[in-house]
Protein backbone atom coordinates (compact mmCIF):
# COMPACT_ATOMS: atom_id res chain seq x y z
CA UNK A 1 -1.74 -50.50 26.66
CA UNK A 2 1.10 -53.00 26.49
CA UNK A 3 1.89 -54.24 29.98
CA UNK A 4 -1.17 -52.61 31.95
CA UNK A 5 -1.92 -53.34 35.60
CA UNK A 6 -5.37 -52.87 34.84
CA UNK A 7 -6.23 -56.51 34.39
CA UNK A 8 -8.50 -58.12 31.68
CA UNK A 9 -11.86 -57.12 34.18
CA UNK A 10 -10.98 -53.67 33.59
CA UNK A 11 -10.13 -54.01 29.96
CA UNK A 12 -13.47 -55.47 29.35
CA UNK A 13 -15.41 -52.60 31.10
CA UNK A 14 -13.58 -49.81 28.89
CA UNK A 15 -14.31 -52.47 25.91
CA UNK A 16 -17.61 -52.48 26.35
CA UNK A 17 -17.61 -48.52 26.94
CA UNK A 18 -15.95 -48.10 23.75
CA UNK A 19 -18.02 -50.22 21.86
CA UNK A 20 -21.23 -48.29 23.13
CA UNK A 21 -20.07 -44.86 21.17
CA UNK A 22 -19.52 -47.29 17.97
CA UNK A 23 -22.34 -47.77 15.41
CA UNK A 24 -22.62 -51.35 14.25
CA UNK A 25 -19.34 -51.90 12.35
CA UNK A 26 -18.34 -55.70 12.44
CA UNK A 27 -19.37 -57.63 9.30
CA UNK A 28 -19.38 -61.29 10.54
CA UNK A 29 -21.48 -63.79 12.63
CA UNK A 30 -20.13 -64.76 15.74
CA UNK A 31 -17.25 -67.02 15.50
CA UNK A 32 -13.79 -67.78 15.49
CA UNK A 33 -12.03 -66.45 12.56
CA UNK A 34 -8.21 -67.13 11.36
CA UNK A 35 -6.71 -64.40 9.93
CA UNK A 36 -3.71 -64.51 6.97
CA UNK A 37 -1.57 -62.26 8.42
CA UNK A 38 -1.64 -59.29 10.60
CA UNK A 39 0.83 -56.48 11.97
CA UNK A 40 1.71 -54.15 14.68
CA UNK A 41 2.61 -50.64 13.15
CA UNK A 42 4.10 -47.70 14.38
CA UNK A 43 3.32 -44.35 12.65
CA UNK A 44 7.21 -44.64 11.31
CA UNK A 45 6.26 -47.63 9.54
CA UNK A 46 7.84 -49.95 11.82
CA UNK A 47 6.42 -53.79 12.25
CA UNK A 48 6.23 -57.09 13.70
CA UNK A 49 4.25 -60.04 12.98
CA UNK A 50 1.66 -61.32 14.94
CA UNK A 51 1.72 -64.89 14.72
CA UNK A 52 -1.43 -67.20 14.27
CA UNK A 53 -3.70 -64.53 14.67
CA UNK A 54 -7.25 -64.69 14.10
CA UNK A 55 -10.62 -62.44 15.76
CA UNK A 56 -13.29 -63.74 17.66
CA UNK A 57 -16.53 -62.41 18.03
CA UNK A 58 -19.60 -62.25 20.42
CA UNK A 59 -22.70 -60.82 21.09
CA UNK A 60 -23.31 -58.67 24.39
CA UNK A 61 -26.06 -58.34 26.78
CA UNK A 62 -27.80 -55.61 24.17
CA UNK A 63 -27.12 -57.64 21.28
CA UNK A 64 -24.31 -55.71 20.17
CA UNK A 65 -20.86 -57.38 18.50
CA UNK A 66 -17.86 -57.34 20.52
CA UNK A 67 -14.44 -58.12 18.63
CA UNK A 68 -11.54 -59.81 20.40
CA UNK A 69 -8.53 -59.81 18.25
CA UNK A 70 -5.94 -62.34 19.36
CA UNK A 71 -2.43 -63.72 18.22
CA UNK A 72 1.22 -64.24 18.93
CA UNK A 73 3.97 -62.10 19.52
CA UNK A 74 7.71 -62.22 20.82
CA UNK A 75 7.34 -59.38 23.79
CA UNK A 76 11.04 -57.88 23.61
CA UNK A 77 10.02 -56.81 19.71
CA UNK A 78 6.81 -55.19 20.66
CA UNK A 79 9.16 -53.22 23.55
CA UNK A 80 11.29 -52.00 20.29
CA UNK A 81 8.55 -51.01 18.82
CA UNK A 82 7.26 -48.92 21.50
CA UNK A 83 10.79 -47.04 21.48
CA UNK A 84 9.71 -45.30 18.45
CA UNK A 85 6.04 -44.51 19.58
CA UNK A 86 3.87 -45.12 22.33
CA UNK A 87 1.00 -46.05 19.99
CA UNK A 88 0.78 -48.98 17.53
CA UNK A 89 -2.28 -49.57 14.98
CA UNK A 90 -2.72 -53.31 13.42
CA UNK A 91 -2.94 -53.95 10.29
CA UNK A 92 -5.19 -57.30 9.40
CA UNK A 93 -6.12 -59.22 6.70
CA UNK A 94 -8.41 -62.04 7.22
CA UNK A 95 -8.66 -62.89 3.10
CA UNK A 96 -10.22 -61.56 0.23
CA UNK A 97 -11.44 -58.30 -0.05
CA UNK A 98 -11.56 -58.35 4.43
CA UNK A 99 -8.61 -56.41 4.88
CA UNK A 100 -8.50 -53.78 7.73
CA UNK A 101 -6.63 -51.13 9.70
CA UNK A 102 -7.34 -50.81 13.55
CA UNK A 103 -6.11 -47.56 14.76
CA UNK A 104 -4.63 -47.22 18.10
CA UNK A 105 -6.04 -50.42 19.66
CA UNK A 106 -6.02 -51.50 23.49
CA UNK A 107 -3.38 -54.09 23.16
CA UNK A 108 -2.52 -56.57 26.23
CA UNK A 109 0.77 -59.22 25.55
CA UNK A 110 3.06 -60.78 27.89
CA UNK A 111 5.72 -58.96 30.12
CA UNK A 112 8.48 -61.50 30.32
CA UNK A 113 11.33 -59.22 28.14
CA UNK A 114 13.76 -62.55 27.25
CA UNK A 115 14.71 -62.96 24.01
CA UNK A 116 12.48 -65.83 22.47
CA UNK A 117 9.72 -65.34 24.68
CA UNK A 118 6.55 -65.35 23.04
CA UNK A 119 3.25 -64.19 24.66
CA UNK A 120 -0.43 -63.81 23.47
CA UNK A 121 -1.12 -60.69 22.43
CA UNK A 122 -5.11 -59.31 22.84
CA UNK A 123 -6.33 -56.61 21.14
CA UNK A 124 -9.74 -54.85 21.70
CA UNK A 125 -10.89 -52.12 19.37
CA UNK A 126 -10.64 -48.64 20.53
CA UNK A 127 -13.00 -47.26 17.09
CA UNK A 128 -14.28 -49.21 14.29
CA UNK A 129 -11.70 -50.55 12.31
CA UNK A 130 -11.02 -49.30 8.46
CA UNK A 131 -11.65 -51.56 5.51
CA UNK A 132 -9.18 -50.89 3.14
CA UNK A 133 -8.69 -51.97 -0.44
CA UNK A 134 -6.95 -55.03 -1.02
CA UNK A 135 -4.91 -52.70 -3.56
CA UNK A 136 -4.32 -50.32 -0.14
CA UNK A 137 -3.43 -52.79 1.75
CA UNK A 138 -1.01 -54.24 -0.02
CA UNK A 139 0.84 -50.79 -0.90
CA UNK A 140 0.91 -50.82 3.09
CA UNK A 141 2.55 -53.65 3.65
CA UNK A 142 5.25 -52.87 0.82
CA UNK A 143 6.18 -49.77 3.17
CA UNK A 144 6.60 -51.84 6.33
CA UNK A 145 10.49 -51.71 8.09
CA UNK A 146 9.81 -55.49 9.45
CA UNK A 147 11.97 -55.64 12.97
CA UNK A 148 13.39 -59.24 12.19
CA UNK A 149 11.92 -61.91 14.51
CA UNK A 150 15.51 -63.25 15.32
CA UNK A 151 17.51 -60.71 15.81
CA UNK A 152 15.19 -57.36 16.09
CA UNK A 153 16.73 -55.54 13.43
CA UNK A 154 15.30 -54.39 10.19
């Protein structure tokens, strides 16, 4: 939910809903962690980069693993984006064989539309990601139609 009124309070709450119906699905020890690259993705294929992203993860209250996802994003690319769907998945790859596809996140970003405006963009699980084969992802990322971070073409 690009743009939501709802606020990062509210966010939180239907985080921490979400990750109630979710077995225990996050690998790593709390932490900061940097990924390599990662992408917003449209059903069509369609992507931008996320810039310097990385995860960060906590333990709640009941001793369950939340995951944060964070990174960078020029805003007016993400709007493009959302003319050919209203739903985006990421794809991430934080090395290795830790390579993953997050369907239909809650996704928060900036919503100053200018040109070369950048914003954070937060992402919050909405179902345990996927691990997918490095082999997978990379046959993935082959069929990505990049929207150019200068101009917003292909």
């Amino acid at each position: 939910m690009i743009g939501a009124a709802t606020g990062p309070t509210s966010s939180r709450v239907e985080n921490d809903v979400s990750q109630q119906k979710m077995p225990e699905w996050i690998p790593f020890k709390e932490g900061k962690y940097r990924a390599e690259q990662a992408y917003l993705v449209t059903a069509a294929d369609r992507a931008v980069t996320v810039e310097n992203p990385g995860i960060h993860i906590t333990t709640g209250r009941k001793g369950r693993k939340h995951l944060l996802g964070i990174g960078r994003v020029r805003n007016i690319l993400v709007v493009e984006l959302l003319e050919d769907s209203d739903t985006m998945d990421i794809l991430l790859d934080l090395g290795g064989e830790f390579t993953y596809l997050l369907e239909m996140p809650d996704i928060q970003a900036g919503k100053v539309f200018s040109p070369n405006v950048k914003s954070t963009l937060r992402f919050y699980p909405a179902s345990p990601w996927k691990q997918l084969s490095r082999p997978e992802f990379n046959t993935r990322l082959k069929r990505l139609k990049r929207i150019d971070s200068k101009t917003g073409s292909e």
